[in-house]
Protein backbone atom coordinates (compact mmCIF):
# COMPACT_ATOMS: atom_id res chain seq x y z
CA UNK A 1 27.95 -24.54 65.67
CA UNK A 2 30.03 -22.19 67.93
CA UNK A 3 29.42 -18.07 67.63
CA UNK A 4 31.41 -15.67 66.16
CA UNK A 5 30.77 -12.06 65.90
CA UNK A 6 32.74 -9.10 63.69
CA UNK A 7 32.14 -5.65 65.54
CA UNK A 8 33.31 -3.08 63.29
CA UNK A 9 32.19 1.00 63.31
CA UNK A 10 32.51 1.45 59.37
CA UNK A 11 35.56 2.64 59.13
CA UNK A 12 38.63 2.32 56.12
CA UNK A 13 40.55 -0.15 58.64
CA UNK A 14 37.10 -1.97 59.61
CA UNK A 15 35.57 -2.51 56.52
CA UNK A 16 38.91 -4.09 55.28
CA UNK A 17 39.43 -6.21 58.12
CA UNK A 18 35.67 -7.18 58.16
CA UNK A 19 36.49 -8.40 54.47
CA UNK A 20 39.30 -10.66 55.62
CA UNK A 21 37.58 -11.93 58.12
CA UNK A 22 34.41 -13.21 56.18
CA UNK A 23 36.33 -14.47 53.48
CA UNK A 24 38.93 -16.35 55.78
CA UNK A 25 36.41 -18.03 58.29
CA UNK A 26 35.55 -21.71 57.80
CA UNK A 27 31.57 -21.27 58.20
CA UNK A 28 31.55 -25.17 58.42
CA UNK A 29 32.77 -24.36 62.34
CA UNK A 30 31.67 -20.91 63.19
CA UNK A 31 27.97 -18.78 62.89
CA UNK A 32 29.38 -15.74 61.76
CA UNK A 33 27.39 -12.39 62.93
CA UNK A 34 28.75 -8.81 61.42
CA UNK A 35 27.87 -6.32 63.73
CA UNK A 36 28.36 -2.50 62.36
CA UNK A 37 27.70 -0.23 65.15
CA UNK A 38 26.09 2.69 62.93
CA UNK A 39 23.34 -0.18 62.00
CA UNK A 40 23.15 -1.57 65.16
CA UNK A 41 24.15 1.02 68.11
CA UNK A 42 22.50 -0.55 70.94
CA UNK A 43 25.28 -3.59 70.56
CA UNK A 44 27.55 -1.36 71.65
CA UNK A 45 27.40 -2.47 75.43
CA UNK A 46 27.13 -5.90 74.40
CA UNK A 47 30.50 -5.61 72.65
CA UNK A 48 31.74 -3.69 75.46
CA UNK A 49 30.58 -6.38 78.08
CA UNK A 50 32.59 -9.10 75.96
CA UNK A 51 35.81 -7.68 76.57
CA UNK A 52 35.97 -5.46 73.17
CA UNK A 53 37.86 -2.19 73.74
CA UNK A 54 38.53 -0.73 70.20
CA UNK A 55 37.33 -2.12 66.63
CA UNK A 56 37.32 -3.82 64.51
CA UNK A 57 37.17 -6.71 66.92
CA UNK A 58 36.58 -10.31 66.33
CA UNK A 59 34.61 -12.11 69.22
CA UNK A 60 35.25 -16.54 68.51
CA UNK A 61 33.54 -18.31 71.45
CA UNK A 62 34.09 -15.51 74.29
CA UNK A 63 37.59 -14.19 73.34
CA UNK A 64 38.35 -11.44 71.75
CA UNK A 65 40.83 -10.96 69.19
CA UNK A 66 41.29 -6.86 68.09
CA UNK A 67 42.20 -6.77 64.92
CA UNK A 68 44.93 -3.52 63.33
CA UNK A 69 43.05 -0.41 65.12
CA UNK A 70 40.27 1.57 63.97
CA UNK A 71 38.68 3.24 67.14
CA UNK A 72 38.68 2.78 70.29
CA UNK A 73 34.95 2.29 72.22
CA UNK A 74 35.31 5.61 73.22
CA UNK A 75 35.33 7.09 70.06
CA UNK A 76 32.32 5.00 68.69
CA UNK A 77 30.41 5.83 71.45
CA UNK A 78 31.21 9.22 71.04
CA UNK A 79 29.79 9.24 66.94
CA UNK A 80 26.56 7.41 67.43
């Protein structure tokens, strides 16, 4: 099954987003992972190291696809 992973910080704009995205992907083809960085703040580097540069950010087998803007990596980094 190939990898997906939602990074989102919890914001308006990310929680929406992360609700389109778990209702529109076909979990037949993809392991879906929801990653909310106020959870789970040492996956911030991981999401950084994939390419991710604001969220919410969608991650399908290595490529990243940034989804509206919420706030940049900066500015998560910057809350935790």
């Amino acid at each position: 099954m190939k990898k997906a992973v939602f990074y989102h910080a919890g914001c308006q704009v990310c929680v929406s987003a992360e609700t389109m995205v778990t209702q529109a992907i076909d979990r037949q083809q993809y392991d879906l992972e929801i990653v909310h960085f106020a959870k789970k703040p040492d996956r911030v580097g991981e999401a950084e190291t994939a390419g991710v540069k604001s969220v919410p950010a969608l991650v399908l087998e290595g490529q990243v696809f940034h989804v509206n803007f919420g706030a940049s990596m900066g500015d998560v980094k910057a809350s935790l």
